[in-house]
C-alpha atoms as a PDB file:
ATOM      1  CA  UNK A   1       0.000   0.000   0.000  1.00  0.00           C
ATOM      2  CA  UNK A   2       1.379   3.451  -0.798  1.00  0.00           C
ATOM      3  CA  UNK A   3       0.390   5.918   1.950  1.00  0.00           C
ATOM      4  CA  UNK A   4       1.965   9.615   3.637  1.00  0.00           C
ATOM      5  CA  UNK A   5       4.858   9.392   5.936  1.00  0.00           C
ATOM      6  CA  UNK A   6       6.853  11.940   7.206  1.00  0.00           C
ATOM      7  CA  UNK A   7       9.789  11.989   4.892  1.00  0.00           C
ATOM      8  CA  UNK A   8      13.718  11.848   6.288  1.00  0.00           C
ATOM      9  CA  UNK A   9      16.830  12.932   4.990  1.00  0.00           C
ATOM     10  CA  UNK A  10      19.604  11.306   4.225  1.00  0.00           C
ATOM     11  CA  UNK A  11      22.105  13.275   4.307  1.00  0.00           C
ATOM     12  CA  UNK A  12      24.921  10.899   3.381  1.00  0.00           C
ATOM     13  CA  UNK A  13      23.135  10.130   0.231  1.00  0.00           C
ATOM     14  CA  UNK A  14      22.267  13.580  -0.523  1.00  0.00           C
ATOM     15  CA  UNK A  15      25.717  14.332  -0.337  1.00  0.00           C
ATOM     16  CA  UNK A  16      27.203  11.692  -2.474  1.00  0.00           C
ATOM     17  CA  UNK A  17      24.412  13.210  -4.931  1.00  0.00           C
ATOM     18  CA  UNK A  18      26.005  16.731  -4.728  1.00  0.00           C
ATOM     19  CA  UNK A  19      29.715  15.034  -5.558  1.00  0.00           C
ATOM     20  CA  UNK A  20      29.102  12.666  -8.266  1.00  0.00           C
ATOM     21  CA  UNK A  21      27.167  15.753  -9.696  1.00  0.00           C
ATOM     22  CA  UNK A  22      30.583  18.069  -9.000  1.00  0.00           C
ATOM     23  CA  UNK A  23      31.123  17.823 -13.360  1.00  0.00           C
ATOM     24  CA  UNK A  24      28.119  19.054 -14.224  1.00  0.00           C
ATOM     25  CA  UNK A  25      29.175  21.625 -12.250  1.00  0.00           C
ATOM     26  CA  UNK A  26      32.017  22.127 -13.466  1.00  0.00           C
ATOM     27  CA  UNK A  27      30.853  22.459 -16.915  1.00  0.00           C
ATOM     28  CA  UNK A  28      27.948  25.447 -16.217  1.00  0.00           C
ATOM     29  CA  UNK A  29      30.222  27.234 -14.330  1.00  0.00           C
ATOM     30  CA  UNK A  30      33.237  27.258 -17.523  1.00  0.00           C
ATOM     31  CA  UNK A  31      30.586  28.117 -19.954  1.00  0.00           C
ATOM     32  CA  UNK A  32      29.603  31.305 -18.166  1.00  0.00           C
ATOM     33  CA  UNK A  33      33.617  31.766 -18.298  1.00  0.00           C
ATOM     34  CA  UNK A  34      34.486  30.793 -21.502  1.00  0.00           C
ATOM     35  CA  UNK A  35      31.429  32.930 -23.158  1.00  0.00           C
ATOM     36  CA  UNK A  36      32.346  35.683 -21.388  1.00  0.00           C
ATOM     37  CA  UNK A  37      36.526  35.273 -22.744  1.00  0.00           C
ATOM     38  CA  UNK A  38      34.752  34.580 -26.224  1.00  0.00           C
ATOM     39  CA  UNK A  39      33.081  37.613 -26.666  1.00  0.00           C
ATOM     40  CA  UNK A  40      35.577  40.043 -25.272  1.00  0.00           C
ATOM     41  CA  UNK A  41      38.329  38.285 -27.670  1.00  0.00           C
ATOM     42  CA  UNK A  42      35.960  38.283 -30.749  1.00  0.00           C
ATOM     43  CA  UNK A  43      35.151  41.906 -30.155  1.00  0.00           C
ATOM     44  CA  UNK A  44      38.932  42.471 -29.869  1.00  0.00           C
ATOM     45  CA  UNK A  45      39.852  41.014 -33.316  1.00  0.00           C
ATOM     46  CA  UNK A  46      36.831  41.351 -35.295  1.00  0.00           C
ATOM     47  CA  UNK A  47      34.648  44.153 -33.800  1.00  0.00           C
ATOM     48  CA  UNK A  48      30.599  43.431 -33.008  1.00  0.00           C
ATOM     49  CA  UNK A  49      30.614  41.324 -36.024  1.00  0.00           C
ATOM     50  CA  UNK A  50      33.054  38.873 -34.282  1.00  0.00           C
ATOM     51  CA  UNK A  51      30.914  38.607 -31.538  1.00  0.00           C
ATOM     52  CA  UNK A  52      27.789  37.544 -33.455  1.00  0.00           C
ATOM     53  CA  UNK A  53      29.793  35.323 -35.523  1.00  0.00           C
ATOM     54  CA  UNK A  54      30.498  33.393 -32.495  1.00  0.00           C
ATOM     55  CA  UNK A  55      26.961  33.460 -30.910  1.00  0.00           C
ATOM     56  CA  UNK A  56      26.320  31.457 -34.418  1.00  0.00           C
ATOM     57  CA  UNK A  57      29.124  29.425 -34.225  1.00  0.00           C
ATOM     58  CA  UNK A  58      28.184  28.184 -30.596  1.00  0.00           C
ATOM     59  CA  UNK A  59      24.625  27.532 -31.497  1.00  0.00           C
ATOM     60  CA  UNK A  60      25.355  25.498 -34.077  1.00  0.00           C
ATOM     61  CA  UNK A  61      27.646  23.205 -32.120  1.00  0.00           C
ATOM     62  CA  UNK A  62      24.997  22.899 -29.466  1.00  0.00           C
ATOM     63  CA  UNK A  63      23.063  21.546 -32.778  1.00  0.00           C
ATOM     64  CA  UNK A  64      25.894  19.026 -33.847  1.00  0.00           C
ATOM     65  CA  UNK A  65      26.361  17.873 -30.202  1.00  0.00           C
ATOM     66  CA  UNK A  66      23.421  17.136 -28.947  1.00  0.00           C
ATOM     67  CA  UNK A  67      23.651  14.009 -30.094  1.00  0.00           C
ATOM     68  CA  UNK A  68      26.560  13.103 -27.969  1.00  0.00           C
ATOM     69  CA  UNK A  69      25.273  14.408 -25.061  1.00  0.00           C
ATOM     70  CA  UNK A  70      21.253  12.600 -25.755  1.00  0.00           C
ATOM     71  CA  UNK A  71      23.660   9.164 -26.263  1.00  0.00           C
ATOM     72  CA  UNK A  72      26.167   9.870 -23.123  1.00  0.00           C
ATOM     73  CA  UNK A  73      23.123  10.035 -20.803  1.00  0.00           C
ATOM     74  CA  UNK A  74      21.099   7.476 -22.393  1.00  0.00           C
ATOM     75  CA  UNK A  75      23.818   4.725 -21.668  1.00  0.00           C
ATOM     76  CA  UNK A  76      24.822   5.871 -18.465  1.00  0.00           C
ATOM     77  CA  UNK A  77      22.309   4.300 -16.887  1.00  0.00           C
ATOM     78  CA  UNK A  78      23.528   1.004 -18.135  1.00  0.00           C
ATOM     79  CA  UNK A  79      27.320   1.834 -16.944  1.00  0.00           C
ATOM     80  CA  UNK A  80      25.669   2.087 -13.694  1.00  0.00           C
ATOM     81  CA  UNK A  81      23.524  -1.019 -13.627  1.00  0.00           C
ATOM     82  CA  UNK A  82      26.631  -3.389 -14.450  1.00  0.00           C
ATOM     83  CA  UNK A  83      28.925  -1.405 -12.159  1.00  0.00           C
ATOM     84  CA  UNK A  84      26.730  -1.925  -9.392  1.00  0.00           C
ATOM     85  CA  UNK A  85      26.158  -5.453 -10.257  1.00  0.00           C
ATOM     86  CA  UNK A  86      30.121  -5.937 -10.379  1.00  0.00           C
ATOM     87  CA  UNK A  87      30.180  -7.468 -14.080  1.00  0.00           C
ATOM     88  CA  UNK A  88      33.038  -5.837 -15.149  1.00  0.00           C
ATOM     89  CA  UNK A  89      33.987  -7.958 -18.072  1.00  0.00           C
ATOM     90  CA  UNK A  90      30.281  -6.890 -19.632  1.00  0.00           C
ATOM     91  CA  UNK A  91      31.311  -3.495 -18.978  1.00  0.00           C
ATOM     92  CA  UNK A  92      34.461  -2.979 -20.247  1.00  0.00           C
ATOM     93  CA  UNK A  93      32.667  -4.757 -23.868  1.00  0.00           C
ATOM     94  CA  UNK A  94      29.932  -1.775 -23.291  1.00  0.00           C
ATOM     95  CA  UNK A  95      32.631   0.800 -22.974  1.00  0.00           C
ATOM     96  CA  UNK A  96      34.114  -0.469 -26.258  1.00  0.00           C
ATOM     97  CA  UNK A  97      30.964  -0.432 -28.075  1.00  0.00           C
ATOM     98  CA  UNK A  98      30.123   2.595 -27.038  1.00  0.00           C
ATOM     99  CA  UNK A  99      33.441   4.564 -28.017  1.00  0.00           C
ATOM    100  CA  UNK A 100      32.851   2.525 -31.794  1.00  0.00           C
ATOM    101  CA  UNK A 101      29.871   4.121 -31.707  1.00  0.00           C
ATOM    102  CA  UNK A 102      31.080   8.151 -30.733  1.00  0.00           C
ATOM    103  CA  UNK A 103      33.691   7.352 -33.426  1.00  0.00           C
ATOM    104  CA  UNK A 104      31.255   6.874 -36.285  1.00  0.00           C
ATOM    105  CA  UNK A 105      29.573   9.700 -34.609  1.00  0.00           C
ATOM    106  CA  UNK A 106      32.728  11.635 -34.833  1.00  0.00           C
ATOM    107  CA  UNK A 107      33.426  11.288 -38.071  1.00  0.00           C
ATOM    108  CA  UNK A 108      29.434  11.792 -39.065  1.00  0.00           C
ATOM    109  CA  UNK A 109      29.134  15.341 -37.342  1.00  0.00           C
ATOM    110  CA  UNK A 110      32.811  16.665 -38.717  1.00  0.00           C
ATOM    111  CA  UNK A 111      31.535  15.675 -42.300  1.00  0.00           C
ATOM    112  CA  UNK A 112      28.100  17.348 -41.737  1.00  0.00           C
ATOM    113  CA  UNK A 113      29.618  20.150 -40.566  1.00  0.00           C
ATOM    114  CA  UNK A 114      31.038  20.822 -43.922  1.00  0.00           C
ATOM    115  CA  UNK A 115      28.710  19.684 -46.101  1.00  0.00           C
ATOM    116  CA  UNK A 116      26.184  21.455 -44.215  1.00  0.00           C
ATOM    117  CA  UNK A 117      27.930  24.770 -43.286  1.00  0.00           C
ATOM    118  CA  UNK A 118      26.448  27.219 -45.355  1.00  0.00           C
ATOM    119  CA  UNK A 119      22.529  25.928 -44.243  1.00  0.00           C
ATOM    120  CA  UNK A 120      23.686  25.883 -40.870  1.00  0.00           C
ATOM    121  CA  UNK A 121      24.682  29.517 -40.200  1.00  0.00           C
ATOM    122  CA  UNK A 122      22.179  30.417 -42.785  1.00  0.00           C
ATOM    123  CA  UNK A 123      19.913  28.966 -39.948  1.00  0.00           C
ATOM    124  CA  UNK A 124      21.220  32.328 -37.632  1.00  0.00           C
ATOM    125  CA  UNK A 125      21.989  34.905 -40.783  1.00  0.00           C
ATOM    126  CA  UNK A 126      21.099  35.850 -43.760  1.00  0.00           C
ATOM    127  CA  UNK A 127      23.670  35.024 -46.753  1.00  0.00           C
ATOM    128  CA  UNK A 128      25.815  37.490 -47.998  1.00  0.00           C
ATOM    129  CA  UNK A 129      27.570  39.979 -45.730  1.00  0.00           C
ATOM    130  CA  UNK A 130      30.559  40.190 -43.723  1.00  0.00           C
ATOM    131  CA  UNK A 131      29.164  38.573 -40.725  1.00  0.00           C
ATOM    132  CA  UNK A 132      28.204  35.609 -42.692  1.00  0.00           C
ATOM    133  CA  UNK A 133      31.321  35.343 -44.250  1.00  0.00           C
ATOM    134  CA  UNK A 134      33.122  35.889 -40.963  1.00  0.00           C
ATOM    135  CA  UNK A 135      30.638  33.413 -39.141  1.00  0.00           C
ATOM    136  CA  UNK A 136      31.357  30.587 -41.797  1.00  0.00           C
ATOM    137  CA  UNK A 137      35.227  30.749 -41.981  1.00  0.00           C
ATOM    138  CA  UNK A 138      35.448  30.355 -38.355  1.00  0.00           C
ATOM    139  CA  UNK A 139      32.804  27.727 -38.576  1.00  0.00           C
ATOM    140  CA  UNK A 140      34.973  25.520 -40.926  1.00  0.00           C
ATOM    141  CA  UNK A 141      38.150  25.823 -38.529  1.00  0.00           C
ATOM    142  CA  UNK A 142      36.028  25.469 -34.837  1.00  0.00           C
ATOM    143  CA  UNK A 143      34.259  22.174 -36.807  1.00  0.00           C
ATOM    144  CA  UNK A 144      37.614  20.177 -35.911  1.00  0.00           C
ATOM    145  CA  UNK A 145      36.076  19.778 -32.507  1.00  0.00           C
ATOM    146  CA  UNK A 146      33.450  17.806 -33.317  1.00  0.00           C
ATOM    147  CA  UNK A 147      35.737  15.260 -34.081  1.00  0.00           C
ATOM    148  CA  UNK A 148      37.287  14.896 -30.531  1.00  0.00           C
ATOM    149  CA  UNK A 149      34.255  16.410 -28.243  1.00  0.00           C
ATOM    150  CA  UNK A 150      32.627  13.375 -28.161  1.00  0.00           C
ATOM    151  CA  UNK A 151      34.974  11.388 -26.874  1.00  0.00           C
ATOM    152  CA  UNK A 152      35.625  13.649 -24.146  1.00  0.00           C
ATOM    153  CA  UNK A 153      31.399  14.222 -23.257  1.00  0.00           C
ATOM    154  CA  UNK A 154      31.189   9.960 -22.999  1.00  0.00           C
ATOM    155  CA  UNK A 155      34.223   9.974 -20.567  1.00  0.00           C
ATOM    156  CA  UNK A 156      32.988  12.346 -17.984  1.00  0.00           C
ATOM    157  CA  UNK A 157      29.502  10.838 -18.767  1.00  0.00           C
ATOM    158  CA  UNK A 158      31.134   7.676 -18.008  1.00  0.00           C
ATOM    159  CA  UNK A 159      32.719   8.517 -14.497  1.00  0.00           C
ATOM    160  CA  UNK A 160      29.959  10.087 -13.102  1.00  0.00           C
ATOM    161  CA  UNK A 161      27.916   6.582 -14.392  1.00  0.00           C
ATOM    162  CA  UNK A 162      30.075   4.757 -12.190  1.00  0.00           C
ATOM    163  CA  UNK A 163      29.568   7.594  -9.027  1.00  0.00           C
ATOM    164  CA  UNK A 164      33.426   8.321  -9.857  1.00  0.00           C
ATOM    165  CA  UNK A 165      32.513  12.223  -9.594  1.00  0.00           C
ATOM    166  CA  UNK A 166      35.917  13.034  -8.743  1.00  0.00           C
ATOM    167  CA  UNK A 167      37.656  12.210 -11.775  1.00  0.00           C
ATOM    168  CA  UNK A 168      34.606  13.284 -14.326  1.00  0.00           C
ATOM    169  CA  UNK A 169      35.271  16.540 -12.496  1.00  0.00           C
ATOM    170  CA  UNK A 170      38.637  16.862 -13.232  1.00  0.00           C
ATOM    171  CA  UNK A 171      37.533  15.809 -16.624  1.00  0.00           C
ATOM    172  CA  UNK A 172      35.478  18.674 -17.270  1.00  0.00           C
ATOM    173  CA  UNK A 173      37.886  20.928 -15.646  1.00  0.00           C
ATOM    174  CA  UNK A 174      40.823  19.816 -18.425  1.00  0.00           C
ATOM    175  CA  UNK A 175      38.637  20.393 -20.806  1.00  0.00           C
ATOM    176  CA  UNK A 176      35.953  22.961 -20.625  1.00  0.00           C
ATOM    177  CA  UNK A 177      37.725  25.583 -18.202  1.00  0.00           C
ATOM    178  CA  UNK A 178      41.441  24.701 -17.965  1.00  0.00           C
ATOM    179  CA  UNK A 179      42.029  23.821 -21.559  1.00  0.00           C
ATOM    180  CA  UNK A 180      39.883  26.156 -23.303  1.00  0.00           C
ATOM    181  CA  UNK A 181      40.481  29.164 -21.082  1.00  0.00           C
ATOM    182  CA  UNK A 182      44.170  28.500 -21.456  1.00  0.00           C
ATOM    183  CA  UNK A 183      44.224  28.333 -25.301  1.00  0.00           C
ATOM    184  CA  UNK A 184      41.798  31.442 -25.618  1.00  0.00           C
ATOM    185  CA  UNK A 185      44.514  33.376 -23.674  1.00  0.00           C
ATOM    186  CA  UNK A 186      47.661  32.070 -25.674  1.00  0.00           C
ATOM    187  CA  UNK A 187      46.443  30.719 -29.634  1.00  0.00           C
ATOM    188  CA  UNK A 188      44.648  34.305 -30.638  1.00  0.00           C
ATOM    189  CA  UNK A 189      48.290  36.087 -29.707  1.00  0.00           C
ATOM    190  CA  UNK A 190      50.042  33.987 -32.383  1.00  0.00           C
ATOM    191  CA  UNK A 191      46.911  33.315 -34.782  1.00  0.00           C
ATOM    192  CA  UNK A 192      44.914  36.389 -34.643  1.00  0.00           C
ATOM    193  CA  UNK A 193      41.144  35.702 -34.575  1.00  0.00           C
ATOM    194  CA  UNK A 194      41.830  32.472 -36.134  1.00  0.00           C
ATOM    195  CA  UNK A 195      43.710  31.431 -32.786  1.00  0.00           C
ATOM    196  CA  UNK A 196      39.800  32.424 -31.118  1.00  0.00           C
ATOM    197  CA  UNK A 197      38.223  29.548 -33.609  1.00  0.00           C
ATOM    198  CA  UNK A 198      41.093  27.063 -33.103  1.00  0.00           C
ATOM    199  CA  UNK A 199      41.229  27.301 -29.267  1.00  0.00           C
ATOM    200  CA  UNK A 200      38.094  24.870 -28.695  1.00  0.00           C
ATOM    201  CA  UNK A 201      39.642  22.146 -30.448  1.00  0.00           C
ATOM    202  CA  UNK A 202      42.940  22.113 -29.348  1.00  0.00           C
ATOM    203  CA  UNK A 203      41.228  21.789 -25.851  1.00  0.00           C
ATOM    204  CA  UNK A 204      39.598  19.006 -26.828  1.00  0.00           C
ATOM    205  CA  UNK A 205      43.131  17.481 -27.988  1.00  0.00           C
ATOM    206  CA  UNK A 206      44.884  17.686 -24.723  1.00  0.00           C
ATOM    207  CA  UNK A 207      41.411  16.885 -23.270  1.00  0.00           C
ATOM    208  CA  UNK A 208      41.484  13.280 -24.961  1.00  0.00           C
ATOM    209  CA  UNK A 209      44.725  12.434 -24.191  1.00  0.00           C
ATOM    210  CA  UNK A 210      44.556  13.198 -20.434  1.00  0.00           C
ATOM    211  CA  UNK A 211      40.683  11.040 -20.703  1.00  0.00           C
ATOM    212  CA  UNK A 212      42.475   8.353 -22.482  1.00  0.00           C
ATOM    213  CA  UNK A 213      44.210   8.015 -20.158  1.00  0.00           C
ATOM    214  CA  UNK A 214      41.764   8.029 -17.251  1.00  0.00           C
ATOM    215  CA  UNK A 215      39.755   5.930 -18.806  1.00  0.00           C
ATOM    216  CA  UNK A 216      42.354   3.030 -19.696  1.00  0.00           C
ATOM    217  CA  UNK A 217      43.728   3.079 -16.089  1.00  0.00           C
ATOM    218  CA  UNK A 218      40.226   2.189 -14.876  1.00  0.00           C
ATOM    219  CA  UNK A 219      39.549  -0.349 -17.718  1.00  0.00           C
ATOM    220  CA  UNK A 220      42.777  -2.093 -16.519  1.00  0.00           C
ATOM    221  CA  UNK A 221      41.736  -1.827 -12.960  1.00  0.00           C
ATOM    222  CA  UNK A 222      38.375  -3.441 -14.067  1.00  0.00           C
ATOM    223  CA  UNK A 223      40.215  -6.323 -16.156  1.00  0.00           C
ATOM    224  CA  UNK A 224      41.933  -6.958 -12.948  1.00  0.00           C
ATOM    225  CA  UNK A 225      38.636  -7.239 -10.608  1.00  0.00           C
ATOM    226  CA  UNK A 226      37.312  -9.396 -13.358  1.00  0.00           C
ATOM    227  CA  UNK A 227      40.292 -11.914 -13.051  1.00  0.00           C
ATOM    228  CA  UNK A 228      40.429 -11.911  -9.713  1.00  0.00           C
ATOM    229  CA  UNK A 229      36.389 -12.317  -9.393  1.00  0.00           C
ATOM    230  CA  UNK A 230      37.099 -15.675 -11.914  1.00  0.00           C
ATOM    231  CA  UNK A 231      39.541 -17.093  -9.500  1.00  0.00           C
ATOM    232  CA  UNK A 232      37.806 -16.846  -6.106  1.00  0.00           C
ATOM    233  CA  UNK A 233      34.870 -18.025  -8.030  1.00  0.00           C
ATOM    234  CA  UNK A 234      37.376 -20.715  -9.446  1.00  0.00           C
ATOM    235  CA  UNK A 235      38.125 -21.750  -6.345  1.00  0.00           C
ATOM    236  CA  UNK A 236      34.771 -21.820  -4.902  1.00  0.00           C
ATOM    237  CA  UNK A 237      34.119 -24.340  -7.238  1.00  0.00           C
ATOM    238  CA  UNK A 238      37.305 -26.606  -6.818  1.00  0.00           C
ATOM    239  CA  UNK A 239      36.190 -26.435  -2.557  1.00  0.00           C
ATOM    240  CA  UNK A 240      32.776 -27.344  -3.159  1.00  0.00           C
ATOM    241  CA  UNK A 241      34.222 -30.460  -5.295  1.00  0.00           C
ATOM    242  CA  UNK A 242      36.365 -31.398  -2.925  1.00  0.00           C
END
């Protein structure tokens, strides 16, 4: 029967709630950051037109990630279920199939990005003009991120799956503050404004590499809880023969 009670907090649980929720964090807080560097850059280089043309430019990869992002928290639930359960060999085979997946993604977005550049920003502009000009040469040099961004969404996704909120922290950290903050404030001075467009994916190229990272020291950690859930199961069995 389902009835009123008075309800209690748990305040141990709540907590672990707030930390495993610490990248999410993370992230809001560097876009209000990075937005802000954005626009005070593109103004710098390329006047009021620079700033619109990178309004467009970040709408449209909200557009072209989305997809990542609808993916990353559709499987997470999974990640958790067999993480809980301890079936870590089933895992790690998810986590496989699921980067094979963000790869073909990868590649998919990059290639629409270029094929469908022009209808994109036409989406925000009109054609013609020096905005839309402006708009759709950065567009073609900030598109490189949608082949690493991804990769780098699925691994903090992953972490905070597996109530690792630590470590998809520090993932969003190297990559949406850290990284991009750091490139904003060093590419533009040797590039110009094209140093502005290039600075999201470099981030996401010392991003992956520091993920990559993460993520195969826990998949060898996991290989290693597998094996050494086979033997004591292994032995179970050879006691109960005996």
């Amino acid at each position: 029967m389902i009835r009123f009670t008075r309800p209690r907090l748990e305040w141990r649980a709540l907590g672990q709630a707030f930390y495993n929720g610490s990248s999410e964090l993370v992230t809001q807080l560097s876009v209000g950051i990075t937005t802000f560097l954005f626009n005070i850059l593109t103004f710098r280089y390329a006047g009021a037109d620079g700033v619109a043309a990178i309004s467009v430019i970040l709408y449209a990869e909200m557009l072209l990630t989305a997809v990542y992002m609808g993916f990353t928290n559709g499987v997470a639930p999974i990640f958790s279920y067999r993480f809980g359960a301890r079936d870590f060999e089933e895992l790690r085979r998810l986590v496989r199939l699921s980067l094979t997946v963000i790869a073909g993604g990868a590649l998919l977005s990059f290639s629409l990005s270029h094929l469908l550049a022009e209808p994109l920003v036409s989406l925000f502009l009109p054609q013609g003009g020096h905005v839309y000009e402006l708009t759709r040469q950065g567009f073609a040099l900030f598109s490189f991120t949608f082949l690493l961004c991804g990769f780098n969404l699925f691994i903090s996704g992953f972490f905070t799956a597996i109530s690792d909120g630590r470590t998809s922290a520090l993932m969003s950290f190297a990559r949406n503050l850290l990284g991009i903050v750091f490139f904003l404030l060093t590419l533009p001075r040797m590039l110009g404004l094209s140093g502005v467009w290039l600075a999201v994916p470099a981030a996401d190229v010392t991003a992956l590499l520091f993920g990559t990272f993460l993520l195969v020291s826990r998949m060898r950690e996991f290989k290693d809880m597998d094996t050494a859930q086979k033997e004591i199961r292994l032995t179970d069995i050879k006691g109960r023969n005996a």
